[in-house]
PDB file of N, CA and C in Angstrom:
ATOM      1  N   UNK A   1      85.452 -69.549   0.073  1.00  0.00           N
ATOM      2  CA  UNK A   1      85.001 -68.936   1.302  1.00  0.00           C
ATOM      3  C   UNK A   1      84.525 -70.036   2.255  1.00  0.00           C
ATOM      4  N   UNK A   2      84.583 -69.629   3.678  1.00  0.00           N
ATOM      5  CA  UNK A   2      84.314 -71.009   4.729  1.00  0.00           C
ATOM      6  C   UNK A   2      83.220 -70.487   5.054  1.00  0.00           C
ATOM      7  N   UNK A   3      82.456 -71.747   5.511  1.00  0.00           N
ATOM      8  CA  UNK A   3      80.891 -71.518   5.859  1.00  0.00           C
ATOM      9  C   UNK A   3      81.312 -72.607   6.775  1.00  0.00           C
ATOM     10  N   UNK A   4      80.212 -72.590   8.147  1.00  0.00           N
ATOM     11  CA  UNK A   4      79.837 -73.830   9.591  1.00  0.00           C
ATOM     12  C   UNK A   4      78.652 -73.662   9.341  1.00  0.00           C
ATOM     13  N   UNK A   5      78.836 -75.429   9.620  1.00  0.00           N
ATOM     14  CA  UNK A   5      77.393 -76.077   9.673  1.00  0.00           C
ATOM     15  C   UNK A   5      77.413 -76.189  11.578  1.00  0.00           C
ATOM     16  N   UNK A   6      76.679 -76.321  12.256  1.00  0.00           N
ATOM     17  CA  UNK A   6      76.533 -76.773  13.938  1.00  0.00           C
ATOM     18  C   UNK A   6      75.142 -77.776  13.652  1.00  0.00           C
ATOM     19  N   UNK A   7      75.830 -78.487  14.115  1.00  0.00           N
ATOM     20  CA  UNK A   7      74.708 -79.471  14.049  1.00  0.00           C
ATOM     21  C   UNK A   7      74.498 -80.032  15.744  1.00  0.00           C
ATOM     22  N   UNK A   8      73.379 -79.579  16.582  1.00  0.00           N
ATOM     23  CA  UNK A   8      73.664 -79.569  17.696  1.00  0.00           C
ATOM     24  C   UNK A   8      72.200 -78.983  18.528  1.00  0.00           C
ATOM     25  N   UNK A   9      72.009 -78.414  19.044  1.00  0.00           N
ATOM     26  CA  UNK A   9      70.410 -77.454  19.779  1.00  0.00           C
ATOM     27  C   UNK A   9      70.165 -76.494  19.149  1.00  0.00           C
ATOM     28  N   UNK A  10      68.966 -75.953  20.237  1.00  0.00           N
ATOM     29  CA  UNK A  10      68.483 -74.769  19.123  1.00  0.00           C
ATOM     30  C   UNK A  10      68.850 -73.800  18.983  1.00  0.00           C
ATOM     31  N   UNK A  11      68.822 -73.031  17.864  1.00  0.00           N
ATOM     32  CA  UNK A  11      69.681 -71.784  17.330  1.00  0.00           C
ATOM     33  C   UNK A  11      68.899 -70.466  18.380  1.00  0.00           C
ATOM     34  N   UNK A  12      68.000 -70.947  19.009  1.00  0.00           N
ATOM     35  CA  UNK A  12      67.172 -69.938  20.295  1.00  0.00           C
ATOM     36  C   UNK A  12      67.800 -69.529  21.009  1.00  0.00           C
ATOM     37  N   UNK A  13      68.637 -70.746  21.185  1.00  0.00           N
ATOM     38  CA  UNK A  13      69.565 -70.712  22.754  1.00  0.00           C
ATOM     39  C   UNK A  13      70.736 -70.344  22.374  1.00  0.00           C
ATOM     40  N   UNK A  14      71.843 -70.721  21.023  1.00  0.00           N
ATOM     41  CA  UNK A  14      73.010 -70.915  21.313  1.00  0.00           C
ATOM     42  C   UNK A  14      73.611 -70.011  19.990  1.00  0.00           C
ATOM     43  N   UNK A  15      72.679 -69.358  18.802  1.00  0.00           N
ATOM     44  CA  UNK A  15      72.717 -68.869  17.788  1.00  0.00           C
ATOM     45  C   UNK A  15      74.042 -67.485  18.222  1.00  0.00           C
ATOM     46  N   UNK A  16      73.684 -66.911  19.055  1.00  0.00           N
ATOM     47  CA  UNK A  16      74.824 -65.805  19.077  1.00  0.00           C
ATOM     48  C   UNK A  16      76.070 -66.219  19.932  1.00  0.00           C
ATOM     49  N   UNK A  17      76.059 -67.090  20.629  1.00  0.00           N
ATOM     50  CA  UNK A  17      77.224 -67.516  20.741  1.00  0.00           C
ATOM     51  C   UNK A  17      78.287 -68.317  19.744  1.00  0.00           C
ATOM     52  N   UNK A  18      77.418 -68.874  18.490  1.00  0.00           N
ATOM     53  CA  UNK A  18      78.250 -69.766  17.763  1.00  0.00           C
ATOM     54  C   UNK A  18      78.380 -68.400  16.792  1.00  0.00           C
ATOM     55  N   UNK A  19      77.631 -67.491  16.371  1.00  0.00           N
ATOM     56  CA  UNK A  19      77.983 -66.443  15.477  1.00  0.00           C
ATOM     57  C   UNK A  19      79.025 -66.188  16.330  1.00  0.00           C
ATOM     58  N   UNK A  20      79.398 -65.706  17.485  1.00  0.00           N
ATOM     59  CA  UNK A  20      80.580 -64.662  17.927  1.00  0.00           C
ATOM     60  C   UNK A  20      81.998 -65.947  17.772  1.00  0.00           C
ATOM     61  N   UNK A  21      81.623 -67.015  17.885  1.00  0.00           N
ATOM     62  CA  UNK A  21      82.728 -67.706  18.066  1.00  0.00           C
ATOM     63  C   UNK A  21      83.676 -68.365  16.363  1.00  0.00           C
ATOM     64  N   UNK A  22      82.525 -67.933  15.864  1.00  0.00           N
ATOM     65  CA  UNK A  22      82.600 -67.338  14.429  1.00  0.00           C
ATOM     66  C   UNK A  22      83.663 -66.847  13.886  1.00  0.00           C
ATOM     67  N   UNK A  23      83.206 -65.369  14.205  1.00  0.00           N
ATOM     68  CA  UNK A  23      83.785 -63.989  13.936  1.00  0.00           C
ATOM     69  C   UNK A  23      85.222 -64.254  14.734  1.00  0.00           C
ATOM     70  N   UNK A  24      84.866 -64.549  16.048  1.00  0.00           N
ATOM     71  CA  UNK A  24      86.363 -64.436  16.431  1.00  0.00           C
ATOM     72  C   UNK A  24      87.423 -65.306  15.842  1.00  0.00           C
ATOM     73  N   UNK A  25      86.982 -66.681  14.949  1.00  0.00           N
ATOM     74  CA  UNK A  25      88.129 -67.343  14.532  1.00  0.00           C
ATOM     75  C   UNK A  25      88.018 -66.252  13.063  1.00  0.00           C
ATOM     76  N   UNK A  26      87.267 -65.216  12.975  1.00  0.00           N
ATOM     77  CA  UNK A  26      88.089 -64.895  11.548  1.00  0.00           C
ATOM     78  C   UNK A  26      87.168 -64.866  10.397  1.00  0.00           C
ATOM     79  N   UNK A  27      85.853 -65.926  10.352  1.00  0.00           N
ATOM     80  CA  UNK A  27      85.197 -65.969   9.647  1.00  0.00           C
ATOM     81  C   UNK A  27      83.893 -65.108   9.452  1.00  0.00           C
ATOM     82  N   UNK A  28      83.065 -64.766   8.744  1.00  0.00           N
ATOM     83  CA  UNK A  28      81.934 -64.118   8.351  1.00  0.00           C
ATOM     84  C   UNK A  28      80.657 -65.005   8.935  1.00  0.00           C
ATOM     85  N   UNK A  29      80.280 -64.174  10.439  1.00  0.00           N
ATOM     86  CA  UNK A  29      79.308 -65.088  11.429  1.00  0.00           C
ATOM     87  C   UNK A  29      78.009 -65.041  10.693  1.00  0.00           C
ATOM     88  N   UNK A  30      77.615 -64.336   9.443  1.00  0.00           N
ATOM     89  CA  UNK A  30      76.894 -65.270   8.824  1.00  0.00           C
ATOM     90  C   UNK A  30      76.127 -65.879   7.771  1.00  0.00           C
ATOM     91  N   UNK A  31      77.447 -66.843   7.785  1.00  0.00           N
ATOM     92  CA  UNK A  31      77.989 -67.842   6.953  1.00  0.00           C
ATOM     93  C   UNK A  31      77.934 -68.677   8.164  1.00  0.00           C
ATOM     94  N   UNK A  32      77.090 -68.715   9.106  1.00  0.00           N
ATOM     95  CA  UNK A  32      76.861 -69.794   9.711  1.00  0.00           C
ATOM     96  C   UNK A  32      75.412 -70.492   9.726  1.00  0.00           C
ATOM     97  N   UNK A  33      75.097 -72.025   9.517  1.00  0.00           N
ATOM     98  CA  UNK A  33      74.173 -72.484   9.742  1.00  0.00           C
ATOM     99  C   UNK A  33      73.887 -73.328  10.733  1.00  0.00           C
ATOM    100  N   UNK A  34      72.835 -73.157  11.478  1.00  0.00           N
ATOM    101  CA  UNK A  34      72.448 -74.211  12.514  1.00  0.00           C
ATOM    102  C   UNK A  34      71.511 -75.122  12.040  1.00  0.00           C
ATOM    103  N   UNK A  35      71.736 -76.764  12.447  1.00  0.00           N
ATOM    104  CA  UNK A  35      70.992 -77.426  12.362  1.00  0.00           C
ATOM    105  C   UNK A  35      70.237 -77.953  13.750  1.00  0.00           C
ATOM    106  N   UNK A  36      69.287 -78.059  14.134  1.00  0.00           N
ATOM    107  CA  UNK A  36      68.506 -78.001  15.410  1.00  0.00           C
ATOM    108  C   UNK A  36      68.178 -79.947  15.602  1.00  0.00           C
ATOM    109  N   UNK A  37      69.226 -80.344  16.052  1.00  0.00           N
ATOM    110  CA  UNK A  37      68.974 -81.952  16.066  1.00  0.00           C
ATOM    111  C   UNK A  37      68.269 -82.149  17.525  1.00  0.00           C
ATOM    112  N   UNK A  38      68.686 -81.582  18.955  1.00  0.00           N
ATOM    113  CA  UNK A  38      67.519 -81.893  19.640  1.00  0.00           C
ATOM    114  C   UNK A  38      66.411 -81.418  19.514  1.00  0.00           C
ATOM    115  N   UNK A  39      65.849 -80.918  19.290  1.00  0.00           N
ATOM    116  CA  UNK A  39      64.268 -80.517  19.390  1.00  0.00           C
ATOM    117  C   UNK A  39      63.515 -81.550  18.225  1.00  0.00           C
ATOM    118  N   UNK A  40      64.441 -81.538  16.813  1.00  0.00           N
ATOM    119  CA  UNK A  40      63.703 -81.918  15.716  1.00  0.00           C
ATOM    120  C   UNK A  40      64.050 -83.462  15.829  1.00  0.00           C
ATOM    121  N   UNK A  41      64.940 -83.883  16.803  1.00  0.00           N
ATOM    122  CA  UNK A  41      65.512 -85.503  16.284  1.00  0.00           C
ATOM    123  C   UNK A  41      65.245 -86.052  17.507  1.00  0.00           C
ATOM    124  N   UNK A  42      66.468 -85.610  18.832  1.00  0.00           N
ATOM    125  CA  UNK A  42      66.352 -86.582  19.662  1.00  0.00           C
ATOM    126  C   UNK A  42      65.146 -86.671  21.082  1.00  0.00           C
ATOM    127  N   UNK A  43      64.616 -85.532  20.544  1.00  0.00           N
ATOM    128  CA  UNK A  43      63.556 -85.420  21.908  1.00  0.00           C
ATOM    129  C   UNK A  43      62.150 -85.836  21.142  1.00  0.00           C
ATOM    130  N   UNK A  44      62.394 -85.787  19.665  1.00  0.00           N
ATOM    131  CA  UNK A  44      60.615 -86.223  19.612  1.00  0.00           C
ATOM    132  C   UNK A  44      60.253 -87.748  18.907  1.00  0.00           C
ATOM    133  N   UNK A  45      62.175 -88.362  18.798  1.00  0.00           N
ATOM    134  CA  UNK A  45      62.094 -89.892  18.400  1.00  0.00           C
ATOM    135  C   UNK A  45      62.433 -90.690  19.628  1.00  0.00           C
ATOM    136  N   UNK A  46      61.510 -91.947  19.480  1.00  0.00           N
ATOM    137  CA  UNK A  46      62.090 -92.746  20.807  1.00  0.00           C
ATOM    138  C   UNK A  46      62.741 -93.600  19.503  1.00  0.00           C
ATOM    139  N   UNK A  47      62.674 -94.179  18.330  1.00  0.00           N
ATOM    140  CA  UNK A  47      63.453 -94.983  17.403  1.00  0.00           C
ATOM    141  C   UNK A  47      64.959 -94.369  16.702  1.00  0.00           C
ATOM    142  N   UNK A  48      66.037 -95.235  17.651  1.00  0.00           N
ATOM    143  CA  UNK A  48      67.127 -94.903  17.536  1.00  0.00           C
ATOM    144  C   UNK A  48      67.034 -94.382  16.095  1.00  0.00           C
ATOM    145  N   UNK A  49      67.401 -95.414  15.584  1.00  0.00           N
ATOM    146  CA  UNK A  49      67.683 -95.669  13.971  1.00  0.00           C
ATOM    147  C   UNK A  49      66.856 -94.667  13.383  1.00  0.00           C
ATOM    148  N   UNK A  50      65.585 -94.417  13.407  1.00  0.00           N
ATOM    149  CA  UNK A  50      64.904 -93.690  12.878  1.00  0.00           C
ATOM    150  C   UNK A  50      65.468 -92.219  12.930  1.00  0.00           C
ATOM    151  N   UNK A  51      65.607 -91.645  14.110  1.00  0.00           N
ATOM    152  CA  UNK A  51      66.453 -90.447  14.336  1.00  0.00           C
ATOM    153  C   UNK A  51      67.791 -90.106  14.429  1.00  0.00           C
ATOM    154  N   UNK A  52      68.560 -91.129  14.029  1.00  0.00           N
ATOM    155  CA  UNK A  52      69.538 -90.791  13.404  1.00  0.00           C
ATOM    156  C   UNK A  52      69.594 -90.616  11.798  1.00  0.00           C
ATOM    157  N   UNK A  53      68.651 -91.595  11.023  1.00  0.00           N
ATOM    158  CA  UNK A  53      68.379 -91.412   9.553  1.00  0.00           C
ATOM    159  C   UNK A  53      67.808 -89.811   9.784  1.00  0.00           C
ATOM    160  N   UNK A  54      67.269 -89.356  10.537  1.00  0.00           N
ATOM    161  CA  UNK A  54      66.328 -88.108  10.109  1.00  0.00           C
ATOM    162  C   UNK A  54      67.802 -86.909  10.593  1.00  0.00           C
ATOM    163  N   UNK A  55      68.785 -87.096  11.430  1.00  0.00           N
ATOM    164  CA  UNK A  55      69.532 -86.452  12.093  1.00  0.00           C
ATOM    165  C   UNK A  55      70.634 -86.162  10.476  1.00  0.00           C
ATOM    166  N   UNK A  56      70.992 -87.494  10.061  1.00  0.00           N
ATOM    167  CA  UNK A  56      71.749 -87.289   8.645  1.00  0.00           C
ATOM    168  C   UNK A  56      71.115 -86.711   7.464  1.00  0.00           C
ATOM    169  N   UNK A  57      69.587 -86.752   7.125  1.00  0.00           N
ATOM    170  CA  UNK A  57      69.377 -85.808   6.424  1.00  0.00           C
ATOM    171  C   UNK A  57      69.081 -84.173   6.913  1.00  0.00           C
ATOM    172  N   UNK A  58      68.763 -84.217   7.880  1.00  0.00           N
ATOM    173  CA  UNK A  58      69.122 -82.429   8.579  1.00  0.00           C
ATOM    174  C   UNK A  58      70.099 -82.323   8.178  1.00  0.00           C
ATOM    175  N   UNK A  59      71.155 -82.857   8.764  1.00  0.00           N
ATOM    176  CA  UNK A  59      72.516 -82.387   8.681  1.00  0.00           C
ATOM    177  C   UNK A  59      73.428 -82.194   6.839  1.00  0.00           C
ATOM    178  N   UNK A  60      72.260 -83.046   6.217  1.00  0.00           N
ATOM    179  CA  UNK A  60      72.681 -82.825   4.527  1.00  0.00           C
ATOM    180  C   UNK A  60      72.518 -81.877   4.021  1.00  0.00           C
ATOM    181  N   UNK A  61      71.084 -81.381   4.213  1.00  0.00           N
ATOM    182  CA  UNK A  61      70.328 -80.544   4.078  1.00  0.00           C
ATOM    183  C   UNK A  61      70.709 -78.564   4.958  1.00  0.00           C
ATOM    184  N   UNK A  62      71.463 -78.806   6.062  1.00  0.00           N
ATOM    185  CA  UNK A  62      72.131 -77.729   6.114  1.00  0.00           C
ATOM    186  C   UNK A  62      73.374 -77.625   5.707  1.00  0.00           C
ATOM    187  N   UNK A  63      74.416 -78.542   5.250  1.00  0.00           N
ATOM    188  CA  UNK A  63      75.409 -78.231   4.538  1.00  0.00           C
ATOM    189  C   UNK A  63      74.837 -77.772   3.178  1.00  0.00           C
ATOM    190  N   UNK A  64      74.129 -78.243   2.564  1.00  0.00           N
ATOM    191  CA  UNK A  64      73.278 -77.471   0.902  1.00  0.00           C
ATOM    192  C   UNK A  64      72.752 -76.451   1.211  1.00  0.00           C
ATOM    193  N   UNK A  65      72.173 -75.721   2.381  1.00  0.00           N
ATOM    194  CA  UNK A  65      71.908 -74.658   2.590  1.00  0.00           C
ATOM    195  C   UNK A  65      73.065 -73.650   2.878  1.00  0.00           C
ATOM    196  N   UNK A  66      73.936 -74.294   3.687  1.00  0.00           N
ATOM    197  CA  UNK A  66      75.414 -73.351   3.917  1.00  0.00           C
ATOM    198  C   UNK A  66      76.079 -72.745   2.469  1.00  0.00           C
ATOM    199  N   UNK A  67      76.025 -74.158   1.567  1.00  0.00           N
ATOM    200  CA  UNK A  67      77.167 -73.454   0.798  1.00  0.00           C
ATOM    201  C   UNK A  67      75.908 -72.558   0.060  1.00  0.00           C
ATOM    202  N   UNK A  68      74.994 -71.722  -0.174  1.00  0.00           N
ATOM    203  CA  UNK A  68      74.745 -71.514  -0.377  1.00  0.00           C
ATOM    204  C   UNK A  68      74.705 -69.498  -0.190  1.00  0.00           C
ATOM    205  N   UNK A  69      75.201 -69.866   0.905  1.00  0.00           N
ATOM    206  CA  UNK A  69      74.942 -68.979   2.263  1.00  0.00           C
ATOM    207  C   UNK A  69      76.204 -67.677   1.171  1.00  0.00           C
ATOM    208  N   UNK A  70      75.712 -66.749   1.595  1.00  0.00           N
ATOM    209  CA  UNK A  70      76.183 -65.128   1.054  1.00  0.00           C
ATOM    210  C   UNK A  70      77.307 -64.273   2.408  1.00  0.00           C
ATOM    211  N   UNK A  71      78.112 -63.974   2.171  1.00  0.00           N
ATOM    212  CA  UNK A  71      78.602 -63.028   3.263  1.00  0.00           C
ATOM    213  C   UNK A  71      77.623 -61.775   3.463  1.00  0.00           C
ATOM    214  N   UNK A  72      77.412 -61.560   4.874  1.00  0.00           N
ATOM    215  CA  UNK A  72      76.375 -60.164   4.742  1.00  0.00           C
ATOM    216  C   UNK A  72      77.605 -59.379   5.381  1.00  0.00           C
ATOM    217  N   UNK A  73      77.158 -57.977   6.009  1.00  0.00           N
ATOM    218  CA  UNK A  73      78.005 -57.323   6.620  1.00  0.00           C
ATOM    219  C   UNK A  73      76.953 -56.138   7.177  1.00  0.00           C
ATOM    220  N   UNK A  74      77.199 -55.686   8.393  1.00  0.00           N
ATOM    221  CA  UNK A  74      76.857 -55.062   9.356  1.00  0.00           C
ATOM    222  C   UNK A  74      76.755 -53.660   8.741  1.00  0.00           C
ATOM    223  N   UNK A  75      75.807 -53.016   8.407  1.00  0.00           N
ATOM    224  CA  UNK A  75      76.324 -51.117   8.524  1.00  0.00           C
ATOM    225  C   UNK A  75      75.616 -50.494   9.613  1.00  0.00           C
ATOM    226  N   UNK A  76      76.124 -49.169   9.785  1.00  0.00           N
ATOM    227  CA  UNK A  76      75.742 -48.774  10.487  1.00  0.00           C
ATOM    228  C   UNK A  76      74.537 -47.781  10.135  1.00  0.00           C
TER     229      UNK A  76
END
């Protein structure tokens, strides 16, 4: 089964658009995970290096959470 990782802003802003864009390629929107790299990486490090080390373990850390991830489904 396919699971997305987004590794990218916050899931506040952009969470139902990446679910619908999801669904429309086909997949189970959610089986999607967001990882929130500006808020948590690039806006509160001024040390490059430092926030990119912290950007690659987010980003590890939501792929181990993805595959983890369950198909749900909508009822009514």
């Amino acid at each position: 089964m396919t699971k997305v990782v987004v590794a990218s802003c916050s899931p506040k802003m952009h969470e139902k658009t990446f679910r619908k864009t999801v669904q429309d390629a086909g997949l189970n929107p959610y089986q999607l995970e967001m990882v929130n790299l500006r808020e948590q990486c690039s806006w509160v490090h001024k040390d490059k290096v430092e926030a990119t080390q912290k950007a690659k373990d987010l980003v590890r850390g939501g792929v181990f959470r993805a595959a983890r991830l369950e198909a749900l489904f909508r009822r009514k």
